[in-house]
C-alpha atoms as a PDB file:
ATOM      1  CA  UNK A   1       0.000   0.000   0.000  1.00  0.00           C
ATOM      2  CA  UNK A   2       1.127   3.461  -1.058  1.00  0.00           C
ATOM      3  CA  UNK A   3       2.183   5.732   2.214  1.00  0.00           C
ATOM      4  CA  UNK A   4       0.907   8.674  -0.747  1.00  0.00           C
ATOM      5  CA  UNK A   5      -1.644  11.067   0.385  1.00  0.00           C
ATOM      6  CA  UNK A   6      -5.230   9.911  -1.344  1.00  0.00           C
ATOM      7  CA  UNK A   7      -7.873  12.874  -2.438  1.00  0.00           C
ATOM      8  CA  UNK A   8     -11.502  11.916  -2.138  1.00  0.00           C
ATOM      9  CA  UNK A   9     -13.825  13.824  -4.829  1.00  0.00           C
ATOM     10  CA  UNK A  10     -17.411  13.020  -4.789  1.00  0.00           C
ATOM     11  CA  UNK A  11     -21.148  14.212  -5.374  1.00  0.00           C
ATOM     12  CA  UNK A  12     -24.383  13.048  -4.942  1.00  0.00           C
ATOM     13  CA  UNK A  13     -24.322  10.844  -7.982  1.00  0.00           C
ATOM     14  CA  UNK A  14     -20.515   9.079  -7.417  1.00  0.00           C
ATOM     15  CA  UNK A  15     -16.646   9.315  -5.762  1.00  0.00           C
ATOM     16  CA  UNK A  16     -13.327   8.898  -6.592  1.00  0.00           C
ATOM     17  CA  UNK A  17      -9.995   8.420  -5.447  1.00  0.00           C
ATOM     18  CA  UNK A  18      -6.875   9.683  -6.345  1.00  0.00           C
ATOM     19  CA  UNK A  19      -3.706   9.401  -5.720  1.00  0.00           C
ATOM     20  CA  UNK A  20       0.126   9.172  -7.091  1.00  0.00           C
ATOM     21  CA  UNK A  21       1.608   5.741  -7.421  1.00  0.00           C
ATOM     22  CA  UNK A  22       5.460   4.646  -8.370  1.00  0.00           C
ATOM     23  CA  UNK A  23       5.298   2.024 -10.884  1.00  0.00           C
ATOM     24  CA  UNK A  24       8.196   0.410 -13.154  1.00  0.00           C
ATOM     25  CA  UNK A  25       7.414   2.464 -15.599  1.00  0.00           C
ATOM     26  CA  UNK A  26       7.480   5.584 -13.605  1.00  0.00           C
ATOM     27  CA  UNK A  27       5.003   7.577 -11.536  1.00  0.00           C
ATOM     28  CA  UNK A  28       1.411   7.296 -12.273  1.00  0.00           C
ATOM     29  CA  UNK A  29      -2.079   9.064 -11.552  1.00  0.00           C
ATOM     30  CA  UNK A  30      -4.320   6.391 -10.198  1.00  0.00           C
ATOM     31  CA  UNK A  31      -8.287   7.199 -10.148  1.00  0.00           C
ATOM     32  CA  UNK A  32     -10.540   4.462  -8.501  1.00  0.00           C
ATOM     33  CA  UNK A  33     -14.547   4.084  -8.613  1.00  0.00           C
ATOM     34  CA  UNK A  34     -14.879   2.585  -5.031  1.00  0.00           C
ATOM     35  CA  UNK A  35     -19.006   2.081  -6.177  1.00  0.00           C
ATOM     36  CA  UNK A  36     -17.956   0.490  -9.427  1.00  0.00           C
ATOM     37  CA  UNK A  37     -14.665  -1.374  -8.764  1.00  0.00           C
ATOM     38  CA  UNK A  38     -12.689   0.423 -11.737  1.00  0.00           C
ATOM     39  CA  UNK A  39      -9.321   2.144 -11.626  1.00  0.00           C
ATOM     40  CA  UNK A  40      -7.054   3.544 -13.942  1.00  0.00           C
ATOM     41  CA  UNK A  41      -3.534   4.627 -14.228  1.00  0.00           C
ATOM     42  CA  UNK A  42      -3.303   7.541 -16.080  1.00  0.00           C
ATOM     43  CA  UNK A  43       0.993   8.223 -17.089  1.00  0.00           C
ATOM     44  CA  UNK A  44       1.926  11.970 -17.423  1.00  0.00           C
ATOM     45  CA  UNK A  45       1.191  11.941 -21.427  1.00  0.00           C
ATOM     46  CA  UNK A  46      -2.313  10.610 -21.293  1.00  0.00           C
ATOM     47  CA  UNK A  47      -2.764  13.312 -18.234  1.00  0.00           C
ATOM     48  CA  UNK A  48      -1.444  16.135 -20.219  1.00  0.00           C
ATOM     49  CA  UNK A  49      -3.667  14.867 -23.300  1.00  0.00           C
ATOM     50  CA  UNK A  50      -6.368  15.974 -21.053  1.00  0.00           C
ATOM     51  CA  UNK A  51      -6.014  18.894 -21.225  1.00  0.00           C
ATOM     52  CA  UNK A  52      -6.031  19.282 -24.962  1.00  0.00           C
ATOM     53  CA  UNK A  53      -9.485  17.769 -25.188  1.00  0.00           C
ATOM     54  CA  UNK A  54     -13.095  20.378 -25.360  1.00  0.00           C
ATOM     55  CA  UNK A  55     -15.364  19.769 -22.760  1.00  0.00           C
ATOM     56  CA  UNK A  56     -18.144  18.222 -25.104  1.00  0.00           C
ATOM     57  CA  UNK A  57     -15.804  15.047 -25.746  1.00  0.00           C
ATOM     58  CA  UNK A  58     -16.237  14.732 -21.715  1.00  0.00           C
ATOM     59  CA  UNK A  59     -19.768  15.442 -22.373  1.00  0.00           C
ATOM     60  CA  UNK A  60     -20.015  12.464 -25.398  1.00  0.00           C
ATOM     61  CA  UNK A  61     -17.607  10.262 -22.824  1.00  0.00           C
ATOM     62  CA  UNK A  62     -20.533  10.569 -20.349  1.00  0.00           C
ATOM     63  CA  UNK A  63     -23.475  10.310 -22.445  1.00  0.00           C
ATOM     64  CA  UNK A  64     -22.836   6.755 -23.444  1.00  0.00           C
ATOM     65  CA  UNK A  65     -21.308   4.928 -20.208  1.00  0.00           C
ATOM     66  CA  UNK A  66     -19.109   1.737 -19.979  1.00  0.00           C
ATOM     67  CA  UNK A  67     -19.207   2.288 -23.595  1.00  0.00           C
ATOM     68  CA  UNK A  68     -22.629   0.647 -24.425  1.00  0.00           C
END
């Protein structure tokens, strides 16, 4: 278990938690669904490629869940 600090973010609909992790390949962001049993580790790269997205591909992300 990672001694790393965890931050809880959550609403009335869900919650997740993230926090740093070291892995072979180099630190990580790790964001777990507690509800759903999903987690992710997110490298700097993918992080940064974040930021280069509009909010309305978060919007299409969310408007068809778990892909279906």
């Amino acid at each position: 278990m990672s001694s790393e600090p965890q931050i809880i973010v959550g609403n009335e609909f869900t919650q997740v938690i993230v926090k740093k992790v070291y892995t072979r390949n180099g630190e990580r962001l790790e964001i777990t669904s507690p509800k759903l049993h999903h987690s992710i580790q997110l490298d700097p790269l993918a992080l940064e490629s974040l930021t280069w997205q509009e909010p309305e591909v978060f919007t299409e992300f969310l408007s068809k869940p778990f892909g279906k």
